[in-house]
PDB file of N, CA and C in Angstrom:
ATOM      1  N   UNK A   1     -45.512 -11.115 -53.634  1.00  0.00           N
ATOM      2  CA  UNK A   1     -44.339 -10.829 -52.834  1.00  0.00           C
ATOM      3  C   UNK A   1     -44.681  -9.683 -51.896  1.00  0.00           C
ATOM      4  N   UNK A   2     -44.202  -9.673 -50.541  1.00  0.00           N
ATOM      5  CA  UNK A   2     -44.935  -8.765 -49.929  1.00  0.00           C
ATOM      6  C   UNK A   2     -43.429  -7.249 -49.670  1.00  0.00           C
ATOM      7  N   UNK A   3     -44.106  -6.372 -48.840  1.00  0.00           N
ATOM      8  CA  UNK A   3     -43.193  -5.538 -48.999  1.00  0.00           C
ATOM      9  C   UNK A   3     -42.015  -5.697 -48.373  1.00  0.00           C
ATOM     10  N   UNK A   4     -41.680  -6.284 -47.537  1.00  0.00           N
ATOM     11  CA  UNK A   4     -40.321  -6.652 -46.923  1.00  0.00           C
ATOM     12  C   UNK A   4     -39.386  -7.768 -47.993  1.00  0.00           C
ATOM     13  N   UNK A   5     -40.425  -8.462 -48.878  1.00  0.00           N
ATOM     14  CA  UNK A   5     -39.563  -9.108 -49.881  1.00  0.00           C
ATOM     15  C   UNK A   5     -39.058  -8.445 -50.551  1.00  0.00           C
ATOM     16  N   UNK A   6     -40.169  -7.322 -51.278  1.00  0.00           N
ATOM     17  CA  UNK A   6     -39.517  -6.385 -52.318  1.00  0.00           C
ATOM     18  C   UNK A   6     -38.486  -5.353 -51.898  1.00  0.00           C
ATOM     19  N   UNK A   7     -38.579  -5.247 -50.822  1.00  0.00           N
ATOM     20  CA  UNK A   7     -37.559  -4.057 -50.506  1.00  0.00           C
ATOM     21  C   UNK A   7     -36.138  -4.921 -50.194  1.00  0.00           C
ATOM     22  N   UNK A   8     -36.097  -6.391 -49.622  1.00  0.00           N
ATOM     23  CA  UNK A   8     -34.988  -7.351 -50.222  1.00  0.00           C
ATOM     24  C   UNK A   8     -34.519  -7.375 -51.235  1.00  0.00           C
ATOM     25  N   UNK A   9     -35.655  -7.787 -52.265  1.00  0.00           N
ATOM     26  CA  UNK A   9     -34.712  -7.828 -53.874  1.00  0.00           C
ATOM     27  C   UNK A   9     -33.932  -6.421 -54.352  1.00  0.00           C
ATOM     28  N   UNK A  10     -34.986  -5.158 -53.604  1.00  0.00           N
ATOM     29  CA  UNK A  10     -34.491  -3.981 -54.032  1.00  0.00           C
ATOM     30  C   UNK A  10     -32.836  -3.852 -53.952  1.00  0.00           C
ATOM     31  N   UNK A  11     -32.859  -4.071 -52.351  1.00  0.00           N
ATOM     32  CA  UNK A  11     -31.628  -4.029 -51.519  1.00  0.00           C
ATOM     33  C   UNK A  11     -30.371  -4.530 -52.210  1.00  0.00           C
ATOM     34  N   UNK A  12     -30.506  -5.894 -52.896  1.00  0.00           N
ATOM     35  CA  UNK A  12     -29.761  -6.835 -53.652  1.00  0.00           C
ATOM     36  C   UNK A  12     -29.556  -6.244 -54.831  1.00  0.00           C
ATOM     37  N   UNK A  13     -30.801  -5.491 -55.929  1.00  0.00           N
ATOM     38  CA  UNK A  13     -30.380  -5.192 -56.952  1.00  0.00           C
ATOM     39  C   UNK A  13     -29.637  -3.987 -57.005  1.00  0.00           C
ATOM     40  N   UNK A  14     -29.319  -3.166 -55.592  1.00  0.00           N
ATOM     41  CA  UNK A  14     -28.658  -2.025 -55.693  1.00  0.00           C
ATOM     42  C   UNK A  14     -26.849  -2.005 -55.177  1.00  0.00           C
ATOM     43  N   UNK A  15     -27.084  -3.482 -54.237  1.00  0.00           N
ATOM     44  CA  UNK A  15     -25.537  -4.528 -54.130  1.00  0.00           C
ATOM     45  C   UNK A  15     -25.354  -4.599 -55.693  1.00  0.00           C
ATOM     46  N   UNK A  16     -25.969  -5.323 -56.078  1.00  0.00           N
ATOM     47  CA  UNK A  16     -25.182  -6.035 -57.436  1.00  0.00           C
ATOM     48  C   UNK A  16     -24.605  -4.888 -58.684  1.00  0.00           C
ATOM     49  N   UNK A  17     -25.839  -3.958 -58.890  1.00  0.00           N
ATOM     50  CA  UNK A  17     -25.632  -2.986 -59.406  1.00  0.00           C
ATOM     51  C   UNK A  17     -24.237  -1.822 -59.141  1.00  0.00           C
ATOM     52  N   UNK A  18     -23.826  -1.375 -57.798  1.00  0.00           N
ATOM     53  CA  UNK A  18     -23.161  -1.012 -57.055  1.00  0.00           C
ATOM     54  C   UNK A  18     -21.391  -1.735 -57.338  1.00  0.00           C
ATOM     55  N   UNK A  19     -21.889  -3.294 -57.332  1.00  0.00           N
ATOM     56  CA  UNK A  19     -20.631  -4.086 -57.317  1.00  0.00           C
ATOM     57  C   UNK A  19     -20.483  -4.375 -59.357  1.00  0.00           C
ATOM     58  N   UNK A  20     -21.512  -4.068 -59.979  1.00  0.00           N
ATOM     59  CA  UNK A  20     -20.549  -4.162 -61.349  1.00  0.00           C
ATOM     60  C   UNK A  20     -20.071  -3.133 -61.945  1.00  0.00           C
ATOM     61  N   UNK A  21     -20.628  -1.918 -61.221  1.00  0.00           N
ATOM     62  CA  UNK A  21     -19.753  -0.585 -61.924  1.00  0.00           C
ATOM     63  C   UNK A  21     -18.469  -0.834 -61.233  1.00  0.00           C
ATOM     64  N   UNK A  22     -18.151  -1.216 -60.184  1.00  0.00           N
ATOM     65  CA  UNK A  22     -16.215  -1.494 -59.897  1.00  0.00           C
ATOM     66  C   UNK A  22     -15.909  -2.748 -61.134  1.00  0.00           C
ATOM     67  N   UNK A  23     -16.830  -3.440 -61.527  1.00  0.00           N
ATOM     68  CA  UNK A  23     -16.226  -4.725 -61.868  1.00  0.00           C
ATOM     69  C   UNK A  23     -15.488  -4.114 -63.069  1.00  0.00           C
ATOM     70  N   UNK A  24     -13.387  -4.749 -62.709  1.00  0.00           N
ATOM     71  CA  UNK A  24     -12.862  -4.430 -63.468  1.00  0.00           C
ATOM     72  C   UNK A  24     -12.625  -4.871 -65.407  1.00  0.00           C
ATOM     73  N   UNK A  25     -13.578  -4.651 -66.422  1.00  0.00           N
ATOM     74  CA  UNK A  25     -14.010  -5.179 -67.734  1.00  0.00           C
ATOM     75  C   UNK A  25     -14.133  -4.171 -68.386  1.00  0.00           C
ATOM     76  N   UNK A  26     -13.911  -4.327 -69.873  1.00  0.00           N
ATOM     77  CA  UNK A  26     -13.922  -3.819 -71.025  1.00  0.00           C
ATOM     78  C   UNK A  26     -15.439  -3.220 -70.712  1.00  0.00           C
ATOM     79  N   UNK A  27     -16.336  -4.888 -70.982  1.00  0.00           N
ATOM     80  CA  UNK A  27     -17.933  -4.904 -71.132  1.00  0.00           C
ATOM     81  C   UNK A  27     -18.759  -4.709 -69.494  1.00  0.00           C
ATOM     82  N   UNK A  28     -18.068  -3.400 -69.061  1.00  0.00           N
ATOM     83  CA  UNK A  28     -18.813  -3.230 -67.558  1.00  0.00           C
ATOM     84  C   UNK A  28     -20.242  -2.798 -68.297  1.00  0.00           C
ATOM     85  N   UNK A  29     -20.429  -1.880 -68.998  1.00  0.00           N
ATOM     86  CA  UNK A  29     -21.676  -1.471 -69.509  1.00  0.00           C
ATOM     87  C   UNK A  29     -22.152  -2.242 -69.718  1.00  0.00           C
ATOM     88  N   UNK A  30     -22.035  -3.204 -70.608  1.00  0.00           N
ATOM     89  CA  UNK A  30     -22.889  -3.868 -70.935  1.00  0.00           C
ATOM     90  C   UNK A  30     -23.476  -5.277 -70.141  1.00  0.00           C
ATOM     91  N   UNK A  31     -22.453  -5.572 -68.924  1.00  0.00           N
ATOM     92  CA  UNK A  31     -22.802  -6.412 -67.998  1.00  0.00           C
ATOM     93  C   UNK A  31     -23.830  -5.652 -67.047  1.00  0.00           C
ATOM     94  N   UNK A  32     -23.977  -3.870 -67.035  1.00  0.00           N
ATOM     95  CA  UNK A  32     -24.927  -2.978 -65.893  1.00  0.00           C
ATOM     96  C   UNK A  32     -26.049  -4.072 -66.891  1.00  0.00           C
ATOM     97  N   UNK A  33     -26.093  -3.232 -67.918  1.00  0.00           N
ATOM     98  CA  UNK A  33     -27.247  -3.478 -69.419  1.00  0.00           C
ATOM     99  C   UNK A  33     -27.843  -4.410 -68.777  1.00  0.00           C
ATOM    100  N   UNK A  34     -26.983  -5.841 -69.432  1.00  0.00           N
ATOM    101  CA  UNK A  34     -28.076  -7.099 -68.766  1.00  0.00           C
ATOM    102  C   UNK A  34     -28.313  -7.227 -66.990  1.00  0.00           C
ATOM    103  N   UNK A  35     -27.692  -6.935 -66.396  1.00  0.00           N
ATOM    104  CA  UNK A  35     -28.238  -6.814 -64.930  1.00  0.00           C
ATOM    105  C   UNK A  35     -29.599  -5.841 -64.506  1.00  0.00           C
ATOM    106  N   UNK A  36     -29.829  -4.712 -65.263  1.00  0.00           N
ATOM    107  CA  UNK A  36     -30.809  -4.422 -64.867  1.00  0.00           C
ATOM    108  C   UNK A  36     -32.325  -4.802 -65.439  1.00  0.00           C
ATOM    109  N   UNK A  37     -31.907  -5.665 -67.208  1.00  0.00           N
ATOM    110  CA  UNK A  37     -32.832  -6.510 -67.892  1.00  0.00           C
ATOM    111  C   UNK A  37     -33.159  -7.614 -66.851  1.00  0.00           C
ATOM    112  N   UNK A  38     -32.253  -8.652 -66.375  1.00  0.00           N
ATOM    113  CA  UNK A  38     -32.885  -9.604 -65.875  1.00  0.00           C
ATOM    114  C   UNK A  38     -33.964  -9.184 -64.495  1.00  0.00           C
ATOM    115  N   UNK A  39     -33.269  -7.958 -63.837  1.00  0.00           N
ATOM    116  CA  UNK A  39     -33.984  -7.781 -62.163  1.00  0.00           C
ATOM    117  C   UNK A  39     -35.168  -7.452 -63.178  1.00  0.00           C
ATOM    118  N   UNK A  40     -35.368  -6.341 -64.289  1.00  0.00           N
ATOM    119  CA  UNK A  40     -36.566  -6.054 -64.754  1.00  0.00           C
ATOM    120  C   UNK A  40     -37.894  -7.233 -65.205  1.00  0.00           C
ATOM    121  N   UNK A  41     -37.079  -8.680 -65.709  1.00  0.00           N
ATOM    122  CA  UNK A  41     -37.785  -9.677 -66.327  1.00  0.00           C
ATOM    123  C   UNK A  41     -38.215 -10.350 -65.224  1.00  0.00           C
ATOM    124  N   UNK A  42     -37.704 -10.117 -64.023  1.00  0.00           N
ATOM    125  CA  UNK A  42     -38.001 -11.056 -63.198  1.00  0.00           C
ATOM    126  C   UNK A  42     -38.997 -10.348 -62.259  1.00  0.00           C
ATOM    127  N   UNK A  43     -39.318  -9.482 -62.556  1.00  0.00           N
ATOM    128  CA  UNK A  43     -40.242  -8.460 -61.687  1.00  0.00           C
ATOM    129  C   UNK A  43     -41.526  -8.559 -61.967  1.00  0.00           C
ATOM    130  N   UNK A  44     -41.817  -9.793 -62.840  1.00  0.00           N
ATOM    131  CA  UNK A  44     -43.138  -9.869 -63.129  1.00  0.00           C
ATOM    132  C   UNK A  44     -43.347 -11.499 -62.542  1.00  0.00           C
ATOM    133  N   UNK A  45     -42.302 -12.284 -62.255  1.00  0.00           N
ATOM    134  CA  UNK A  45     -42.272 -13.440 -61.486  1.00  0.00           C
ATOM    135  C   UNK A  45     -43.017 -13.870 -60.407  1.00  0.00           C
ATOM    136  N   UNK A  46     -43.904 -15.113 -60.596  1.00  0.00           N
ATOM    137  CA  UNK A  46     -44.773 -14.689 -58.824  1.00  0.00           C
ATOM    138  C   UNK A  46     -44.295 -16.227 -58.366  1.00  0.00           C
ATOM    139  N   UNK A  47     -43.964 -17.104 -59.194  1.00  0.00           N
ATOM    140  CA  UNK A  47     -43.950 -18.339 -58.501  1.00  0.00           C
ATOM    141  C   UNK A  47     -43.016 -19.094 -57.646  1.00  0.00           C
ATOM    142  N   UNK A  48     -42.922 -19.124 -56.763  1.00  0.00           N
ATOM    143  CA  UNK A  48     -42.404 -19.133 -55.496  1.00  0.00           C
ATOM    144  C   UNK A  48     -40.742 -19.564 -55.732  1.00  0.00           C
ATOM    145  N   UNK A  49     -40.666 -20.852 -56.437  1.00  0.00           N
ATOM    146  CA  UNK A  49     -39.557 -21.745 -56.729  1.00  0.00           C
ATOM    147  C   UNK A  49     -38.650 -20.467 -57.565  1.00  0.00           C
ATOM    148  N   UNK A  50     -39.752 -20.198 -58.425  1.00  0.00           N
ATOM    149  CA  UNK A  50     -38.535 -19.997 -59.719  1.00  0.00           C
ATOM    150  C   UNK A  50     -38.326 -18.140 -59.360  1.00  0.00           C
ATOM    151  N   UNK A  51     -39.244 -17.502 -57.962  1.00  0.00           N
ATOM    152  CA  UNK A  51     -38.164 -16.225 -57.519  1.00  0.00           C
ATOM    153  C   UNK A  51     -37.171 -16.769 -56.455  1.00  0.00           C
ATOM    154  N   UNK A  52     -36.875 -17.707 -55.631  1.00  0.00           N
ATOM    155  CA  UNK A  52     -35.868 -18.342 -54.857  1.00  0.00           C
ATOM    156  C   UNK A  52     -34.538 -18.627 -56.480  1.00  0.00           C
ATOM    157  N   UNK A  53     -34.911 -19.285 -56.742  1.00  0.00           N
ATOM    158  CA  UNK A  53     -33.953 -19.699 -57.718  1.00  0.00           C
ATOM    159  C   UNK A  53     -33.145 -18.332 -58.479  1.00  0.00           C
ATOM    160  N   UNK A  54     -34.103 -17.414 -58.540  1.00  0.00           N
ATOM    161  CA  UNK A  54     -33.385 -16.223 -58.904  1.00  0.00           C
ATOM    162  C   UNK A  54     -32.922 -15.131 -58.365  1.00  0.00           C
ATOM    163  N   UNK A  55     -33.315 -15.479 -57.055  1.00  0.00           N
ATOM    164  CA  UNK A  55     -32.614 -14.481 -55.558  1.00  0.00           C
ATOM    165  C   UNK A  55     -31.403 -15.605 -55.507  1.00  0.00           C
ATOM    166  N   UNK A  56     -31.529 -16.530 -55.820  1.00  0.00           N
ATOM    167  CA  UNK A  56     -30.029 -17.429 -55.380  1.00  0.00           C
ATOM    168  C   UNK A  56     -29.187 -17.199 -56.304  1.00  0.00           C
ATOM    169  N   UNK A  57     -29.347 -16.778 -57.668  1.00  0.00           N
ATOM    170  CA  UNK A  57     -28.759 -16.578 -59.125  1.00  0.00           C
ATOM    171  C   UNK A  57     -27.922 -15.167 -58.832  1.00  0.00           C
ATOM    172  N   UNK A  58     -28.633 -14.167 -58.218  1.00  0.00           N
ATOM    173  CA  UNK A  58     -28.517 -13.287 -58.026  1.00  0.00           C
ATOM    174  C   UNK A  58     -27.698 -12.721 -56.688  1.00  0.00           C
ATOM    175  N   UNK A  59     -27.974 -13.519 -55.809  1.00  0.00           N
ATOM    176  CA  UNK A  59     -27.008 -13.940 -54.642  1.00  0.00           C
ATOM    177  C   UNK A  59     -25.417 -14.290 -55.013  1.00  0.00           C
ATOM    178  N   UNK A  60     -25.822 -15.503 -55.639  1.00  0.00           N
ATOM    179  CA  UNK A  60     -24.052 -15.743 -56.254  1.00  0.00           C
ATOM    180  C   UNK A  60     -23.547 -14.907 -57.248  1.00  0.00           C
ATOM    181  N   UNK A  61     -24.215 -14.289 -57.889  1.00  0.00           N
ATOM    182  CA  UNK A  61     -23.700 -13.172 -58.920  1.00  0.00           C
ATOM    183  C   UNK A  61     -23.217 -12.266 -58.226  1.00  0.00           C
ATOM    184  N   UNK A  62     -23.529 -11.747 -57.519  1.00  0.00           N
ATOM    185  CA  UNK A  62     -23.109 -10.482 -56.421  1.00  0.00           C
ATOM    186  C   UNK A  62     -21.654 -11.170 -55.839  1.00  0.00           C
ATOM    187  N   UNK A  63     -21.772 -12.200 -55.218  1.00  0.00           N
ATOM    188  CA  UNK A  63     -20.268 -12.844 -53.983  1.00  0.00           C
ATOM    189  C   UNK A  63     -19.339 -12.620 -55.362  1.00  0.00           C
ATOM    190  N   UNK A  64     -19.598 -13.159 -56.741  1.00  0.00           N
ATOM    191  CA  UNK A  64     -18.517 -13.386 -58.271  1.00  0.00           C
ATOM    192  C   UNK A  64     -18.560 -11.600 -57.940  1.00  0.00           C
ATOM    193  N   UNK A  65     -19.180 -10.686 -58.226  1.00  0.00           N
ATOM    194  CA  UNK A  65     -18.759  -9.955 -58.847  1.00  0.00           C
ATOM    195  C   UNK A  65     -17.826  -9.084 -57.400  1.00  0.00           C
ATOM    196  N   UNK A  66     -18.043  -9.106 -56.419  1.00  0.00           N
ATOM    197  CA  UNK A  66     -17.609  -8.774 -54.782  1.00  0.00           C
ATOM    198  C   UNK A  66     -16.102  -9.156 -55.073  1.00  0.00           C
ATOM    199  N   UNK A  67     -15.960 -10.565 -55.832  1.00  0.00           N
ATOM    200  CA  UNK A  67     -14.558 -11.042 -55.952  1.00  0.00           C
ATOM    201  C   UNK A  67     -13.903 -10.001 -56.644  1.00  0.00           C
ATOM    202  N   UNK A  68     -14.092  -9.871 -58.001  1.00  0.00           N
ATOM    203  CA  UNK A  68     -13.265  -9.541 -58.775  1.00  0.00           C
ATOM    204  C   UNK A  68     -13.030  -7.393 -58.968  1.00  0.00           C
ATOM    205  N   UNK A  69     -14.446  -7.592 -57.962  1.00  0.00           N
ATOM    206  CA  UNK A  69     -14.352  -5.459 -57.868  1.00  0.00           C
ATOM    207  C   UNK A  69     -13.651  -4.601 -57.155  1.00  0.00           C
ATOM    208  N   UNK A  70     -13.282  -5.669 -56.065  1.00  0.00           N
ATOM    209  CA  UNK A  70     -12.032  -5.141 -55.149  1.00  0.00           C
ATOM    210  C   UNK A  70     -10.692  -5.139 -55.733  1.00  0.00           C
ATOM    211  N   UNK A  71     -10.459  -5.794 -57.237  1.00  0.00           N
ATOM    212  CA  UNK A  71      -8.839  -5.806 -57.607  1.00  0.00           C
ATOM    213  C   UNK A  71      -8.606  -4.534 -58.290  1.00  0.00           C
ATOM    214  N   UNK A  72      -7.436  -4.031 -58.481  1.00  0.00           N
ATOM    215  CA  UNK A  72      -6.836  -2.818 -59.015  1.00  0.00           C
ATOM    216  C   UNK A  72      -5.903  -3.248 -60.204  1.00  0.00           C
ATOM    217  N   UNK A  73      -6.446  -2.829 -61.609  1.00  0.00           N
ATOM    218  CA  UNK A  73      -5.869  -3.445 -62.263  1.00  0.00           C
ATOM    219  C   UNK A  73      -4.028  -3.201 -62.164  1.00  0.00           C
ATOM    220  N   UNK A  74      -3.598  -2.001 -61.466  1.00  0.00           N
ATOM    221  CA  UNK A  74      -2.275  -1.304 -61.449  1.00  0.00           C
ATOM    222  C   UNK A  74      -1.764  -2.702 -60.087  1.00  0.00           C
ATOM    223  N   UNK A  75      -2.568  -3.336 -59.482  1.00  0.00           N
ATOM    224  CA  UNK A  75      -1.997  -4.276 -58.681  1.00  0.00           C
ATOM    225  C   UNK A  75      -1.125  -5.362 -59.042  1.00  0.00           C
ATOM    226  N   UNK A  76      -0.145  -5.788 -58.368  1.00  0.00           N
ATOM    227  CA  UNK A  76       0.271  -7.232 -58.882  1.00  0.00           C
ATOM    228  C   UNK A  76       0.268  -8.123 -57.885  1.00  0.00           C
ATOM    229  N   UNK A  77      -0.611  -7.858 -56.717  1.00  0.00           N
ATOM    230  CA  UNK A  77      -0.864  -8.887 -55.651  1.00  0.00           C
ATOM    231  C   UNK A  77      -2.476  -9.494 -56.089  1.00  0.00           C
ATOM    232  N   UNK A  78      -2.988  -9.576 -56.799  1.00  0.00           N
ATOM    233  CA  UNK A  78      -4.303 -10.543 -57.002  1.00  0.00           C
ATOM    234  C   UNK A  78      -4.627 -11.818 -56.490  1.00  0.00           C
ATOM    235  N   UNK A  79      -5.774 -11.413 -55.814  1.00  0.00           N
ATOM    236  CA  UNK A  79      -6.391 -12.884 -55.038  1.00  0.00           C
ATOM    237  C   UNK A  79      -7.763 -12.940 -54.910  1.00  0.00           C
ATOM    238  N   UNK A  80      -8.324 -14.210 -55.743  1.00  0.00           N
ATOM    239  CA  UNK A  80      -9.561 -14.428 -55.528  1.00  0.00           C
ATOM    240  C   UNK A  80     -10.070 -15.487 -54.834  1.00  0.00           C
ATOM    241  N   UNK A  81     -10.757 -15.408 -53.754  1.00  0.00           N
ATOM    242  CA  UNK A  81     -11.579 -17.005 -53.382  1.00  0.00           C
ATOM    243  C   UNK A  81     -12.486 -17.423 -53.789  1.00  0.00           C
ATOM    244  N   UNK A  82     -12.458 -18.118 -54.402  1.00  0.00           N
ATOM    245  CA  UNK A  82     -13.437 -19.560 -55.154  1.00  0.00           C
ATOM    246  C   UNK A  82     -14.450 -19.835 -54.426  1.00  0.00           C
ATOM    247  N   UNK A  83     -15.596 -20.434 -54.318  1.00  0.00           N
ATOM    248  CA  UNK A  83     -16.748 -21.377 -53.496  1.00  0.00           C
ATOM    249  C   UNK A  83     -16.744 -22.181 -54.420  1.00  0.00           C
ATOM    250  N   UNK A  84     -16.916 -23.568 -53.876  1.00  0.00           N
ATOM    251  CA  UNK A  84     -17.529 -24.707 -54.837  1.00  0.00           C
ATOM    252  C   UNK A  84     -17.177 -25.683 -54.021  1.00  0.00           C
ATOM    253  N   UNK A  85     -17.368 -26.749 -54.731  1.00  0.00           N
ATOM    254  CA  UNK A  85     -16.384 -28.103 -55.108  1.00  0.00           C
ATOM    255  C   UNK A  85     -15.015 -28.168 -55.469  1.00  0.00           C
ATOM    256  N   UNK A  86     -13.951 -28.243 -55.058  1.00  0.00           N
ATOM    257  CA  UNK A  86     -12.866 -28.707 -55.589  1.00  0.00           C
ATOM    258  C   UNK A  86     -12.914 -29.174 -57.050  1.00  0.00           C
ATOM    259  N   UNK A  87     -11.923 -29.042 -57.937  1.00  0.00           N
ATOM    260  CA  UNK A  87     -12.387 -29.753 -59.045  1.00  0.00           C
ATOM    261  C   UNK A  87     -11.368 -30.933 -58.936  1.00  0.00           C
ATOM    262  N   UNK A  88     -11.354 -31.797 -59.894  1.00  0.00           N
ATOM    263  CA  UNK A  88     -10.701 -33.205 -59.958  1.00  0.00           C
ATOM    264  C   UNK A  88      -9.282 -33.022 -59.564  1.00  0.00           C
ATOM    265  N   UNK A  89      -8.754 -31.913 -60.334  1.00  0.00           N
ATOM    266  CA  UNK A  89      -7.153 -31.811 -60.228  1.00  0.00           C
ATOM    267  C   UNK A  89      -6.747 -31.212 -58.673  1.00  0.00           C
ATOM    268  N   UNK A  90      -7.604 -30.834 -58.065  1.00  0.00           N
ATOM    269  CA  UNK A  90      -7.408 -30.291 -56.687  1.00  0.00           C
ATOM    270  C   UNK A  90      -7.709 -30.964 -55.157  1.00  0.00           C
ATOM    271  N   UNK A  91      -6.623 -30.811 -54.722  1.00  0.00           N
ATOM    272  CA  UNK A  91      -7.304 -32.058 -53.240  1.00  0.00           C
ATOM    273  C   UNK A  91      -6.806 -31.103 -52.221  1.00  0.00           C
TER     274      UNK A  91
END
């Protein structure tokens, strides 16, 4: 990985990191915990597919946690937007 990659993933692991200390949970600690295990496990990763697959893992983990770090639990206006597919019951 060269240095403009690594200073990408850096960039990302300090978003994600950043966005789960707001994330409003009991288990914020322990969601930092495993967030900085996986960036650590994956830091020994060289093969092309499977660091895409985990910059994309890590990508959507960040937009989930972006959702839910902006709410105030003292709020009673809550709103989250979804990405996906529609599911069956929804048109």
């Amino acid at each position: 990985m060269g240095a403009r990659s690594r200073a990408h993933v850096l960039h990302l692991y300090r978003q994600v990191l950043k966005a789960a200390q707001q994330f409003p949970s009991k288990k914020r600690a322990s969601i930092i915990v495993d967030i900085k295990a996986e960036f650590r496990e994956g830091a020994g990763v060289t093969e092309a597919a499977e660091v895409s697959r985990r910059l994309k893992l890590a990508q959507d983990g960040l937009a989930r946690l972006l959702s839910y770090s902006g709410l105030s639990r003292d709020s009673k206006e809550w709103s989250i937007a979804l990405s996906g597919p529609a599911t069956s019951g929804e048109q």
